[in-house]
PDB file of N, CA and C in Angstrom:
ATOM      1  N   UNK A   1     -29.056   4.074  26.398  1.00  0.00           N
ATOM      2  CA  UNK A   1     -28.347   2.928  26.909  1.00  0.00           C
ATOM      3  C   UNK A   1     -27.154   3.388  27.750  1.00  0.00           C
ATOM      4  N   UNK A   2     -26.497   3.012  29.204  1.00  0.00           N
ATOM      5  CA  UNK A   2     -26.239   3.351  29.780  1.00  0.00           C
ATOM      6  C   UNK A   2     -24.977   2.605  29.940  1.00  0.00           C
ATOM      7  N   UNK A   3     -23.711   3.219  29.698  1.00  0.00           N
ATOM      8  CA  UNK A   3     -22.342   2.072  29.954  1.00  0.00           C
ATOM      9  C   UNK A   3     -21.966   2.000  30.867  1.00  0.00           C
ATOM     10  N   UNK A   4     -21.377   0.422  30.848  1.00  0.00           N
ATOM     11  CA  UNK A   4     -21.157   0.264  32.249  1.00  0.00           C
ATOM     12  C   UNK A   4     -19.595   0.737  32.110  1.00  0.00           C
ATOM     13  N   UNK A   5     -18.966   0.247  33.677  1.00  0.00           N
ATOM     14  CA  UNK A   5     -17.492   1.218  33.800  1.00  0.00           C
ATOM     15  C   UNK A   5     -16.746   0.039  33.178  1.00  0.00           C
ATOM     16  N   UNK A   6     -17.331  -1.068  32.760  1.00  0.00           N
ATOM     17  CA  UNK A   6     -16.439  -2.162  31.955  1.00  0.00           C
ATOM     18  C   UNK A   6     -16.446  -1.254  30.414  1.00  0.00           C
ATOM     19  N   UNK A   7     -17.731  -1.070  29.994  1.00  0.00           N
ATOM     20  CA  UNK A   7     -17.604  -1.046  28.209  1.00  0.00           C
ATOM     21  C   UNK A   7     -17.068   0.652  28.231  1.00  0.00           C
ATOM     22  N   UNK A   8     -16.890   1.517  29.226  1.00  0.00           N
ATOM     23  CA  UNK A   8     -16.536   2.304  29.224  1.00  0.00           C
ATOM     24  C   UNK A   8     -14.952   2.558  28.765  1.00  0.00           C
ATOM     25  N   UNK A   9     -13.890   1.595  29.623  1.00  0.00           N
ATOM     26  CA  UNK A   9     -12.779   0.988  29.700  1.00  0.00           C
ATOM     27  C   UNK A   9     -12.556   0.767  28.595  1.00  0.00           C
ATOM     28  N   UNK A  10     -13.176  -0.581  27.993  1.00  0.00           N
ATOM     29  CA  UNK A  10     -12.857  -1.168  26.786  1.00  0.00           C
ATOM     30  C   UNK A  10     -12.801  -0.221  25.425  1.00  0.00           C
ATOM     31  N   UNK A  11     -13.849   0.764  25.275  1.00  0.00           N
ATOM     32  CA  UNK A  11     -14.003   1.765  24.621  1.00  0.00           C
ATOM     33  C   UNK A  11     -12.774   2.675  24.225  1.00  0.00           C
ATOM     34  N   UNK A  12     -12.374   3.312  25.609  1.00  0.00           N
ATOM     35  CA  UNK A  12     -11.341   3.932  26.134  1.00  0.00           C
ATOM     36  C   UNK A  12     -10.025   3.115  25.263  1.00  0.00           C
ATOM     37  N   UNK A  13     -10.106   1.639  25.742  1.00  0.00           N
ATOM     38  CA  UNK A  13      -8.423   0.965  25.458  1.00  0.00           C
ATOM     39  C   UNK A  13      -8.610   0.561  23.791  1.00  0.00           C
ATOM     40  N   UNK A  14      -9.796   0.586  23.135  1.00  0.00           N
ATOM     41  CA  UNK A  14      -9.732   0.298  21.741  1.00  0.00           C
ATOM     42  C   UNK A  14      -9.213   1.472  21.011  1.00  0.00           C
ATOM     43  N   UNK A  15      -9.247   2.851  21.416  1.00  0.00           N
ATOM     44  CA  UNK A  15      -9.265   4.136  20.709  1.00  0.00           C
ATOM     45  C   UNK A  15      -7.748   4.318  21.329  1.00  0.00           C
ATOM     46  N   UNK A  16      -6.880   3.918  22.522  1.00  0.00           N
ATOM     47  CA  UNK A  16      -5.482   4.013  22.628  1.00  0.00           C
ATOM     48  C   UNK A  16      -4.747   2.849  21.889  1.00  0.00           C
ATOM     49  N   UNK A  17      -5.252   2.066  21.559  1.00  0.00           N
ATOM     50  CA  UNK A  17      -4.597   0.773  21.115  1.00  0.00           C
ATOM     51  C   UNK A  17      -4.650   0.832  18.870  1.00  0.00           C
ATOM     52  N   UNK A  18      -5.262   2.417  19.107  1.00  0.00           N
ATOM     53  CA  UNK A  18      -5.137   2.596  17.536  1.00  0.00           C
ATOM     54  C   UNK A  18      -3.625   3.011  17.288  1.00  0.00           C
ATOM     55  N   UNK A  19      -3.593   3.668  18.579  1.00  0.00           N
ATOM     56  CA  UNK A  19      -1.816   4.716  18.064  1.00  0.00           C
ATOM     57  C   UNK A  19      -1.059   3.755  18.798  1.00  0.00           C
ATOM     58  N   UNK A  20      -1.305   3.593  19.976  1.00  0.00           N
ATOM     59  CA  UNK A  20       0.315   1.924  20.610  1.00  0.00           C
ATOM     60  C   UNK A  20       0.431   1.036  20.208  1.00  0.00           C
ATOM     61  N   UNK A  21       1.648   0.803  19.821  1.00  0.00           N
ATOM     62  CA  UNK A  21       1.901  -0.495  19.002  1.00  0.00           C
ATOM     63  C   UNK A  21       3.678  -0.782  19.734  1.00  0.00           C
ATOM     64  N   UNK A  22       3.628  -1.702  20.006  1.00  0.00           N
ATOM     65  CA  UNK A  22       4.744  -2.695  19.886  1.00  0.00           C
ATOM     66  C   UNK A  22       5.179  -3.579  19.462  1.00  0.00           C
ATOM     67  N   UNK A  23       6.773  -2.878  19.345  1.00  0.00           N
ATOM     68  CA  UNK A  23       7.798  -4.139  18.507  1.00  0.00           C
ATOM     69  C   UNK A  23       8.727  -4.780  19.123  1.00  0.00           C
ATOM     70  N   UNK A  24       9.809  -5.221  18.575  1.00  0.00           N
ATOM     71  CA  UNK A  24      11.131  -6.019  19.429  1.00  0.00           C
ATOM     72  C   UNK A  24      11.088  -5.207  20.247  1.00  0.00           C
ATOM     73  N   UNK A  25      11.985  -3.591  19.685  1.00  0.00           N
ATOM     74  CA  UNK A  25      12.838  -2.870  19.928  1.00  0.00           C
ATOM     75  C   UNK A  25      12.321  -1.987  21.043  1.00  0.00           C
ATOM     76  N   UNK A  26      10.850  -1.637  20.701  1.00  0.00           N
ATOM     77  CA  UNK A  26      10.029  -0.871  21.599  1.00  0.00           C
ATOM     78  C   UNK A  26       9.065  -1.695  21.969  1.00  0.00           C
ATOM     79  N   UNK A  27       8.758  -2.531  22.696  1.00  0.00           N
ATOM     80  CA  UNK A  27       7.752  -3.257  23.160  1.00  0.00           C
ATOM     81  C   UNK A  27       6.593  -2.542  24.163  1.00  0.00           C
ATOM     82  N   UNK A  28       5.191  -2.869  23.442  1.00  0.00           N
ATOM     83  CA  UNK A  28       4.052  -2.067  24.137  1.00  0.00           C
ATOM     84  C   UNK A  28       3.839  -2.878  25.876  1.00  0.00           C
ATOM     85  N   UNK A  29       3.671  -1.951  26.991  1.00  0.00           N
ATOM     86  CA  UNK A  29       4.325  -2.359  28.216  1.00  0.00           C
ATOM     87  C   UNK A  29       2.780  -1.875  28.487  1.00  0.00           C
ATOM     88  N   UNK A  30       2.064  -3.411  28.867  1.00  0.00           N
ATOM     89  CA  UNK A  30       0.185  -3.511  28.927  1.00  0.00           C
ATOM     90  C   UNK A  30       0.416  -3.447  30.732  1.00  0.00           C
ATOM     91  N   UNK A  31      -0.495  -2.449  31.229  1.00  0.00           N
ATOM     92  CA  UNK A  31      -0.747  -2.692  32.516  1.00  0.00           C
ATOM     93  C   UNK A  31      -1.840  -2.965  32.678  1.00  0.00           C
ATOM     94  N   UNK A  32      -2.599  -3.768  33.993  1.00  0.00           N
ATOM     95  CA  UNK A  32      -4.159  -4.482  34.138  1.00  0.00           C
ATOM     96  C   UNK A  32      -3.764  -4.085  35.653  1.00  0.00           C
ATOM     97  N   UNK A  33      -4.910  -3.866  36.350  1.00  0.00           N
ATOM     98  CA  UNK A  33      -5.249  -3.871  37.620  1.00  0.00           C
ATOM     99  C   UNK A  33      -6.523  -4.233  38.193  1.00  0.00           C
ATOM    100  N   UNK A  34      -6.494  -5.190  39.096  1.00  0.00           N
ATOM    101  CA  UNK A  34      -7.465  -5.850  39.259  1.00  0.00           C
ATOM    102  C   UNK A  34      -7.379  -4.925  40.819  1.00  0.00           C
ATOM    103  N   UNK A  35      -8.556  -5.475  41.735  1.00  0.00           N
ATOM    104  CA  UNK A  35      -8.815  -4.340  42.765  1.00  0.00           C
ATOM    105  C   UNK A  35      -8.060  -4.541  44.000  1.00  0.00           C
ATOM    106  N   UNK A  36      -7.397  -6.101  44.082  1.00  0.00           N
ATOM    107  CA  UNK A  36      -6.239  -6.111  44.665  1.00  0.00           C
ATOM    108  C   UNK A  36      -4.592  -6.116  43.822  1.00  0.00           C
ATOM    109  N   UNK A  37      -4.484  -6.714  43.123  1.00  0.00           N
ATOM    110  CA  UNK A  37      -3.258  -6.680  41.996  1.00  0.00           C
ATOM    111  C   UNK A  37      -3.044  -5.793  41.102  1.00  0.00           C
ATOM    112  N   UNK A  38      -1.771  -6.231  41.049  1.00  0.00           N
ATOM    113  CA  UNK A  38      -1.740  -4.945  39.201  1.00  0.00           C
ATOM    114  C   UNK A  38      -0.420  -5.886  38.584  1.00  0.00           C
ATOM    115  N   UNK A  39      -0.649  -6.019  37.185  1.00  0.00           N
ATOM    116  CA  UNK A  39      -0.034  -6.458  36.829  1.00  0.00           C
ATOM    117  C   UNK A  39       0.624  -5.790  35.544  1.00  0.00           C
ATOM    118  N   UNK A  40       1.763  -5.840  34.899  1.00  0.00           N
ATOM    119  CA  UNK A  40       2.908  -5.471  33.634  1.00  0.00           C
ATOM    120  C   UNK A  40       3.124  -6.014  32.961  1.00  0.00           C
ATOM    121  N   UNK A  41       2.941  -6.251  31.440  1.00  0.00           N
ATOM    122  CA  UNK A  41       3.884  -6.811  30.757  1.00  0.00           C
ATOM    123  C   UNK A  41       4.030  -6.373  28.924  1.00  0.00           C
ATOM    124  N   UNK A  42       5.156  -7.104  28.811  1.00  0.00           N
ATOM    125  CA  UNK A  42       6.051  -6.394  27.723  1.00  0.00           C
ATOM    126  C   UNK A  42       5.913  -7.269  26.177  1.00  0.00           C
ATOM    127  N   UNK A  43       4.939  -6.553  25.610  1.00  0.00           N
ATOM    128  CA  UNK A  43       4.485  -7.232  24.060  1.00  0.00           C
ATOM    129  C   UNK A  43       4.952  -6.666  23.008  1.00  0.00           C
ATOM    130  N   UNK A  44       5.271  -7.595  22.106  1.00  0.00           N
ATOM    131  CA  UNK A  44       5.979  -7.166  20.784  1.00  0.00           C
ATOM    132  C   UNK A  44       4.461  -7.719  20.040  1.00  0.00           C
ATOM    133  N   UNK A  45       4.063  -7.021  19.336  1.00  0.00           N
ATOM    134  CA  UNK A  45       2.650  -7.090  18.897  1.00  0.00           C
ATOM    135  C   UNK A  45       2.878  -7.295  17.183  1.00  0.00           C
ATOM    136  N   UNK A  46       4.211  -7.554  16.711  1.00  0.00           N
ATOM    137  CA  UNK A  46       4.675  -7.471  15.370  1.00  0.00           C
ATOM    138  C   UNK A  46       4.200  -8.887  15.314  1.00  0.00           C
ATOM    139  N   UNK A  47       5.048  -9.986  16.721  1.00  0.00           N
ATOM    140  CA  UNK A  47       5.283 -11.318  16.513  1.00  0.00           C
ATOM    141  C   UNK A  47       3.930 -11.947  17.596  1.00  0.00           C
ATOM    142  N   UNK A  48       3.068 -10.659  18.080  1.00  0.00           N
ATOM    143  CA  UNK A  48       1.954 -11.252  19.070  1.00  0.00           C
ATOM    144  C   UNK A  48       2.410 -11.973  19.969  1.00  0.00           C
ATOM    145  N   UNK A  49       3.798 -11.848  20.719  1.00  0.00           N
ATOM    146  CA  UNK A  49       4.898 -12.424  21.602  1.00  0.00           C
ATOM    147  C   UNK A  49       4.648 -11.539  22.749  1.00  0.00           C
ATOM    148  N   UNK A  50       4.269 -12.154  24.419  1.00  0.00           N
ATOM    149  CA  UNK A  50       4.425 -11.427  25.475  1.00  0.00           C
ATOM    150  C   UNK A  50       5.908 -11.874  25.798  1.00  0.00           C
ATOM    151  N   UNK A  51       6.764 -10.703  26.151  1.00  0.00           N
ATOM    152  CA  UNK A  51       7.998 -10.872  25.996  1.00  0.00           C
ATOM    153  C   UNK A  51       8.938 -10.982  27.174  1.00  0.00           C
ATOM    154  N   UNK A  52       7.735 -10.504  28.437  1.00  0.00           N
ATOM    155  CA  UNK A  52       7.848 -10.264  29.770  1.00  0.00           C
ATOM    156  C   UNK A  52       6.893 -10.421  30.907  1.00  0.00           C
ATOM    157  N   UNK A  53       6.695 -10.655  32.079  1.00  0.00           N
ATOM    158  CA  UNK A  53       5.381 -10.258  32.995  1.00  0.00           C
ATOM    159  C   UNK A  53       5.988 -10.216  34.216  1.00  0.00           C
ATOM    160  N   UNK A  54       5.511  -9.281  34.592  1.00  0.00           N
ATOM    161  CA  UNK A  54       5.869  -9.435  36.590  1.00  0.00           C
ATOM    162  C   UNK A  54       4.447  -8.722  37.128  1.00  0.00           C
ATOM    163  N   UNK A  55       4.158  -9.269  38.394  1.00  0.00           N
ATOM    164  CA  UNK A  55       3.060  -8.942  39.048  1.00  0.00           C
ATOM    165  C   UNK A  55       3.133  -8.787  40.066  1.00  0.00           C
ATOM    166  N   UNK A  56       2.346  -8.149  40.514  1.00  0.00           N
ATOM    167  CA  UNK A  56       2.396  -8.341  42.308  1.00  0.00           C
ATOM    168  C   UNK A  56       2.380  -9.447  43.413  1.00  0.00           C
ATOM    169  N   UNK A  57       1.837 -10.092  42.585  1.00  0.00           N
ATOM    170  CA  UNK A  57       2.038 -11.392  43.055  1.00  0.00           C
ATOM    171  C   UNK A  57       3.093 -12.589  43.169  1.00  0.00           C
ATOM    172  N   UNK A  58       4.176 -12.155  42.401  1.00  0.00           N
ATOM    173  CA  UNK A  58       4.886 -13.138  41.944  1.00  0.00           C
ATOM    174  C   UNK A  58       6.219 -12.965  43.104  1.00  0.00           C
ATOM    175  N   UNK A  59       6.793 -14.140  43.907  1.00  0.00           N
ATOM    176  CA  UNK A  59       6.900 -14.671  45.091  1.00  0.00           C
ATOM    177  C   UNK A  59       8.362 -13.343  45.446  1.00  0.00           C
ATOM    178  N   UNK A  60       9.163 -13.229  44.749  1.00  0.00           N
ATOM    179  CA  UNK A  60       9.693 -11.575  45.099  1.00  0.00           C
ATOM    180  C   UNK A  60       9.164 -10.210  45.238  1.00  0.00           C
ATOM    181  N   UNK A  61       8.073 -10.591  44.737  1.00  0.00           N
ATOM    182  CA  UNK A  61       7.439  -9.130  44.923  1.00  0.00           C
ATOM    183  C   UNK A  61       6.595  -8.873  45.927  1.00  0.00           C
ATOM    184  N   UNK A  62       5.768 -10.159  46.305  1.00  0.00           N
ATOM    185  CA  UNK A  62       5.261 -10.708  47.957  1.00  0.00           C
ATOM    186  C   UNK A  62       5.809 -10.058  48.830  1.00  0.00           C
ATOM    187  N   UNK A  63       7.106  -9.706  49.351  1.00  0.00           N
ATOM    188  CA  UNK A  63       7.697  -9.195  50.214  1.00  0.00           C
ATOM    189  C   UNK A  63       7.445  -7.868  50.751  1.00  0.00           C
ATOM    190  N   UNK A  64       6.864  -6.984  49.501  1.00  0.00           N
ATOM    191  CA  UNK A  64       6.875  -5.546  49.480  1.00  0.00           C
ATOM    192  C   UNK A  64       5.516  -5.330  50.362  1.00  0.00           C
ATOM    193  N   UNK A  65       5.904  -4.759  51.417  1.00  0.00           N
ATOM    194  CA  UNK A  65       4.690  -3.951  51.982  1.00  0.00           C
ATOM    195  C   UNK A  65       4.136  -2.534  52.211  1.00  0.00           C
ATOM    196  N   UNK A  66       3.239  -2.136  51.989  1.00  0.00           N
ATOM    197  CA  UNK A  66       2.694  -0.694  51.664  1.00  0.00           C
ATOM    198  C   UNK A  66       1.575  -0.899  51.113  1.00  0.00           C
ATOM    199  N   UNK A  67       0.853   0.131  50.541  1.00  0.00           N
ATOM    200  CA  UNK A  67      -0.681   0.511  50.268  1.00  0.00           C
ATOM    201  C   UNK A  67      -0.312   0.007  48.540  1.00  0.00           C
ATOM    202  N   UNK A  68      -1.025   0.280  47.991  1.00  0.00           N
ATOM    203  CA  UNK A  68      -1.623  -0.432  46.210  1.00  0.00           C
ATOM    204  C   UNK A  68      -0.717   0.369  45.887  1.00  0.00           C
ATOM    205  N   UNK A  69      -0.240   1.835  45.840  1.00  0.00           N
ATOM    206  CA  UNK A  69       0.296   2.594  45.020  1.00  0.00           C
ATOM    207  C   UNK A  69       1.871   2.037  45.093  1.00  0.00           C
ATOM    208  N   UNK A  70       2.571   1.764  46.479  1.00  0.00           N
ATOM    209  CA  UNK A  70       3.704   1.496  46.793  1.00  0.00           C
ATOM    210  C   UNK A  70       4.288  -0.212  46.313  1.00  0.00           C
ATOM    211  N   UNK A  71       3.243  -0.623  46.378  1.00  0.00           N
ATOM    212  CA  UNK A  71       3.245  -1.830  45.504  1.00  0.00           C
ATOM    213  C   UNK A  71       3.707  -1.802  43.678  1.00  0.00           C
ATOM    214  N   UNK A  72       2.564  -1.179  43.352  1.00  0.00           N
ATOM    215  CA  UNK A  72       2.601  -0.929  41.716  1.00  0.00           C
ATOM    216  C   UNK A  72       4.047  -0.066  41.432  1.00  0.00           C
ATOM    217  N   UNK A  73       4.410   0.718  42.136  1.00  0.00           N
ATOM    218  CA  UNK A  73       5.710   1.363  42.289  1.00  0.00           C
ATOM    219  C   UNK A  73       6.988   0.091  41.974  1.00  0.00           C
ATOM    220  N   UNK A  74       6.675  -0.287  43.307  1.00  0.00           N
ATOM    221  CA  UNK A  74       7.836  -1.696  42.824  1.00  0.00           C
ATOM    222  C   UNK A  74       7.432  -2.689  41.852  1.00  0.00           C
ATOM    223  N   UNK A  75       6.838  -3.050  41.521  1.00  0.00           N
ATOM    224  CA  UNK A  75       6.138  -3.626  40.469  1.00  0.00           C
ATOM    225  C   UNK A  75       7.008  -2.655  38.707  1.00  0.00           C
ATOM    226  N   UNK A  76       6.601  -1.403  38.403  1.00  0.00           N
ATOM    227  CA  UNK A  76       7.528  -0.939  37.751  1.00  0.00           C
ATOM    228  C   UNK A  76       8.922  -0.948  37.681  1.00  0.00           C
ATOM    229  N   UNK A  77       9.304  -0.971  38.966  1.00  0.00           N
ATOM    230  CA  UNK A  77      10.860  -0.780  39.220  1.00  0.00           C
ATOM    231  C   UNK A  77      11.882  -2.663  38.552  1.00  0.00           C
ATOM    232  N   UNK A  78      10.445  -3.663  38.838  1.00  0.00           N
ATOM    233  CA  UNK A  78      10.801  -5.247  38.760  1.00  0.00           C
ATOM    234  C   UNK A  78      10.748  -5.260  37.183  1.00  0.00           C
ATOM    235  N   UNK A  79       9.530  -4.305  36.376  1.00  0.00           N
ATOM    236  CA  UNK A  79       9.393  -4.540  35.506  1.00  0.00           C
ATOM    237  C   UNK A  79      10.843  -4.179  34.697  1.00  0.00           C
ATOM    238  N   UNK A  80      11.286  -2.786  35.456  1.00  0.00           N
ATOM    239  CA  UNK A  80      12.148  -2.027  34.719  1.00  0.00           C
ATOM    240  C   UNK A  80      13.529  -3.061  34.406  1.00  0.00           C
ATOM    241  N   UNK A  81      14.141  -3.260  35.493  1.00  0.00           N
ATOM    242  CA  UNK A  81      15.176  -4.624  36.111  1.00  0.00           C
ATOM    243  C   UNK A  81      15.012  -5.640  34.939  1.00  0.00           C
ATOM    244  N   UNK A  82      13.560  -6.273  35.083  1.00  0.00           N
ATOM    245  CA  UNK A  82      13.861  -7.339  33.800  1.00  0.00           C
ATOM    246  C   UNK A  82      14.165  -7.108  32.689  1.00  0.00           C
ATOM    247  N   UNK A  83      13.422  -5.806  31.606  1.00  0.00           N
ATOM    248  CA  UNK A  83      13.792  -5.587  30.878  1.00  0.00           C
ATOM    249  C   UNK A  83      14.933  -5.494  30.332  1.00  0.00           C
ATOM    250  N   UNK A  84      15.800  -4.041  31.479  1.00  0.00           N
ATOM    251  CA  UNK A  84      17.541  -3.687  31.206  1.00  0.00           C
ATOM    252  C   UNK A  84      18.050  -4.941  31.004  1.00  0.00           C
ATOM    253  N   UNK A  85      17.383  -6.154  31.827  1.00  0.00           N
ATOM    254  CA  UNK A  85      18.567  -7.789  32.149  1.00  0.00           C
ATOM    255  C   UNK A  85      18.178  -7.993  30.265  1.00  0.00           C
ATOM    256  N   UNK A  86      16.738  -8.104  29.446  1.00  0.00           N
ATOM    257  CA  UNK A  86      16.391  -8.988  28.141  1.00  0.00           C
ATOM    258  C   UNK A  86      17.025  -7.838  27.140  1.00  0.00           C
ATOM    259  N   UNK A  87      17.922  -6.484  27.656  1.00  0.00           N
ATOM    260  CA  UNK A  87      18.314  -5.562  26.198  1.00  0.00           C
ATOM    261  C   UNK A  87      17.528  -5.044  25.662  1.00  0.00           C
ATOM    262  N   UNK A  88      16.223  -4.322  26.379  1.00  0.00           N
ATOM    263  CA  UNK A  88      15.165  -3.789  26.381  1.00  0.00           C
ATOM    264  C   UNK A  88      15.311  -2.389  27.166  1.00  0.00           C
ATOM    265  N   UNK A  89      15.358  -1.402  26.469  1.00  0.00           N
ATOM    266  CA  UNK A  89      15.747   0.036  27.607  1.00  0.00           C
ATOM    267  C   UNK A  89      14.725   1.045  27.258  1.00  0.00           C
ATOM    268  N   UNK A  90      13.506   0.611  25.901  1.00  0.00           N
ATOM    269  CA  UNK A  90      12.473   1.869  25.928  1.00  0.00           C
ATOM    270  C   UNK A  90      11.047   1.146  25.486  1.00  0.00           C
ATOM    271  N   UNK A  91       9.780   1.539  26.374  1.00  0.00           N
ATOM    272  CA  UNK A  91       8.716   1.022  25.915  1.00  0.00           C
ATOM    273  C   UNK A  91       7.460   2.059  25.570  1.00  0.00           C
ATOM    274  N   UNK A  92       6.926   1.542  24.635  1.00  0.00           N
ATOM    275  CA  UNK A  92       5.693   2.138  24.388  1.00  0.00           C
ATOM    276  C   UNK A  92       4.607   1.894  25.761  1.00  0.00           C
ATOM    277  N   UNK A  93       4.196   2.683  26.298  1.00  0.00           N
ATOM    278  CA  UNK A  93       3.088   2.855  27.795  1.00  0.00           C
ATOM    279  C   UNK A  93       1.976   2.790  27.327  1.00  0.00           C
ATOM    280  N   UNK A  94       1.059   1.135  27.559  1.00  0.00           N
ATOM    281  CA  UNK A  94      -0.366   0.913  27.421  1.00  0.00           C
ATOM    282  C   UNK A  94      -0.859   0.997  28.810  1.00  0.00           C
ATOM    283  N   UNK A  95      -1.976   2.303  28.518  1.00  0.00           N
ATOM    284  CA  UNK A  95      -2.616   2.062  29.726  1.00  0.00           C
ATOM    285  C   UNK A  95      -3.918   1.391  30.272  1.00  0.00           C
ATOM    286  N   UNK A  96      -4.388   0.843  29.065  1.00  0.00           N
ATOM    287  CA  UNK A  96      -5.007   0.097  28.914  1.00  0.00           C
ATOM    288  C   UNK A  96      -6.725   0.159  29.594  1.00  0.00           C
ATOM    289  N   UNK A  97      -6.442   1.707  29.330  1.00  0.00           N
ATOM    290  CA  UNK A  97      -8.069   2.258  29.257  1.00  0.00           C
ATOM    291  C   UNK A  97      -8.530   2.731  30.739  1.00  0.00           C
ATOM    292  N   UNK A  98      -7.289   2.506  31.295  1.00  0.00           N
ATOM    293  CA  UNK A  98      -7.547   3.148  33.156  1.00  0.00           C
ATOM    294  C   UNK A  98      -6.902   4.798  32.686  1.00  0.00           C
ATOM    295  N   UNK A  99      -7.462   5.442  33.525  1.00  0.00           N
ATOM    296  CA  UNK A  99      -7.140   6.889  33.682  1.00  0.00           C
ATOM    297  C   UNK A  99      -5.344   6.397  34.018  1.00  0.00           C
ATOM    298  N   UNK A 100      -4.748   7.639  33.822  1.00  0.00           N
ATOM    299  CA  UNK A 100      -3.490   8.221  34.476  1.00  0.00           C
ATOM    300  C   UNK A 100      -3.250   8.764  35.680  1.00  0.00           C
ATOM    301  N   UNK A 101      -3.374   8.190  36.561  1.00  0.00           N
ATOM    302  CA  UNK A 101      -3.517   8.230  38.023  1.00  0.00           C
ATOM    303  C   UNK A 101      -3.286   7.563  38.756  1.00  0.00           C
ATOM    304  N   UNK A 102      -3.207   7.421  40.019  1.00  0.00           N
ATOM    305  CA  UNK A 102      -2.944   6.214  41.116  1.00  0.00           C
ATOM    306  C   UNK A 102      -2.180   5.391  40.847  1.00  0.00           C
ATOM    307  N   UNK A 103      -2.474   4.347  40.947  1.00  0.00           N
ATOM    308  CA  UNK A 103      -1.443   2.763  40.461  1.00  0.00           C
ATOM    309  C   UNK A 103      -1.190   2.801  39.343  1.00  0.00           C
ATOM    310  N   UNK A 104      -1.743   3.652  38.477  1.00  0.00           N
ATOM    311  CA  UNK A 104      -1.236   3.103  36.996  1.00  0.00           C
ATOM    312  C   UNK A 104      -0.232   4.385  36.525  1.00  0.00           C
ATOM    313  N   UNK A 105      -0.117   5.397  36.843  1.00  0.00           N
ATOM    314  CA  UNK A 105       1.167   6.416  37.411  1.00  0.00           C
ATOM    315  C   UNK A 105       2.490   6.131  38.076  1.00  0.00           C
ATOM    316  N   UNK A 106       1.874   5.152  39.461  1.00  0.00           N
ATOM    317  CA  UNK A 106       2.756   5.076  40.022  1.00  0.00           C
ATOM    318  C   UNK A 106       3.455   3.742  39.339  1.00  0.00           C
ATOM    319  N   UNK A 107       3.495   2.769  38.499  1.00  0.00           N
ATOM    320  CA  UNK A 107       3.777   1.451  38.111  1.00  0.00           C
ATOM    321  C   UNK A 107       4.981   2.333  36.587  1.00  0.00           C
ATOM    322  N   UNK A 108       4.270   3.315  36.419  1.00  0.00           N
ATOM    323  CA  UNK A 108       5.195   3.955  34.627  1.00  0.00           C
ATOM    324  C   UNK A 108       5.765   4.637  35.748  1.00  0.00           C
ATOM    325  N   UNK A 109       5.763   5.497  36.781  1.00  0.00           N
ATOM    326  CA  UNK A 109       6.823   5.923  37.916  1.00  0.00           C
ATOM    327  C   UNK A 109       7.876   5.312  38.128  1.00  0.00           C
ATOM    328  N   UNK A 110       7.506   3.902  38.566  1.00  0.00           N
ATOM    329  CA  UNK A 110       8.448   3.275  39.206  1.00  0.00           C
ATOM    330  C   UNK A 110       9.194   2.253  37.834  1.00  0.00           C
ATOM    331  N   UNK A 111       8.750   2.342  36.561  1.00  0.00           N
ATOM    332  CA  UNK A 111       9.391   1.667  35.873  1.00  0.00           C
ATOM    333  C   UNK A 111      10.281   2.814  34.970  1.00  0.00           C
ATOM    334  N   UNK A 112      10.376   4.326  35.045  1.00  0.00           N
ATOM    335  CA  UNK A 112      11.011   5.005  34.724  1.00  0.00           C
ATOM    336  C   UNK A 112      12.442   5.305  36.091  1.00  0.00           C
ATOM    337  N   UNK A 113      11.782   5.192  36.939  1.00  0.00           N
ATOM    338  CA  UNK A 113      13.173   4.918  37.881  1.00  0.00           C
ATOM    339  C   UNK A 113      14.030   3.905  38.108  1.00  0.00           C
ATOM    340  N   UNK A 114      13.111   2.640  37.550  1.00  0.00           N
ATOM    341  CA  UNK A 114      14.102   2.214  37.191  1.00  0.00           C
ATOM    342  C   UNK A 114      15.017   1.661  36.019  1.00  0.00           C
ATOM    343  N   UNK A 115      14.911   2.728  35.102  1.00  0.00           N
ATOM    344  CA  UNK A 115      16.228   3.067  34.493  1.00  0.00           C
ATOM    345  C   UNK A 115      14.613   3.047  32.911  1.00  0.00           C
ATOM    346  N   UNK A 116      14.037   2.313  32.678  1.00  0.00           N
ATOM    347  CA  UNK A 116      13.203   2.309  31.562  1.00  0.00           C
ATOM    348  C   UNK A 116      13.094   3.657  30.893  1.00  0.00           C
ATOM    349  N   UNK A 117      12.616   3.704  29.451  1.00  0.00           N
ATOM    350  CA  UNK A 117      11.909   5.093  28.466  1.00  0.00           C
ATOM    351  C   UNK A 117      11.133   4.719  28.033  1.00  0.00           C
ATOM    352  N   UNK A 118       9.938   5.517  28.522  1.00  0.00           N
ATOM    353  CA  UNK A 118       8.373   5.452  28.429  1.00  0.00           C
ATOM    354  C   UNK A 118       8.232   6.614  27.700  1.00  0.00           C
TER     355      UNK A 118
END
């Protein structure tokens, strides 16, 4: 039987989602990327509370122009910003079954520059 690159993924994010866990204090920081978007956000998995989200899409972040990687870059940096603003300064990094590479590098990149601990 032959997996597809979906149950491959899912596979992948069930066997990282044994050891990441988020709380208040450290909230697990889920990234998704769809093949134009990518999206962030910040779960306390104690209270099953999403605690945060910013996307590429969302009407400040519209502005940013560049290729997927330079995007997801600022996308981290928005994520990072909201957090420092909710008293949030370190997160547990879900990668949510995508390799460590490309956009999903550059998004924990750009949310360690700006100012976050991953």
């Amino acid at each position: 039987m032959a997996l597809t690159k979906l149950d491959r993924r899912l596979r992948i994010k069930r066997r990282i989602r044994k050891v990441v866990e988020g709380s208040a204090e450290r909230p697990r920081m889920s990234v998704f990327r769809s093949n134009k978007e990518i999206y962030a956000q910040l779960i306390d998995d104690k209270t099953g509370k999403t605690l945060l989200a910013v996307s590429s899409r969302d009407k400040d972040l519209a502005s940013v122009k560049g290729n997927k990687v330079e995007v997801a870059q600022a996308v981290g940096k928005a994520v990072a910003e909201k957090a420092l603003a909710n008293g949030i300064s370190a997160v547990s990094f879900d990668r949510n079954g995508y390799l460590y590479h490309g956009r999903v590098k550059s998004i924990a990149d750009g949310a360690r520059e700006g100012g976050l601990k991953l």
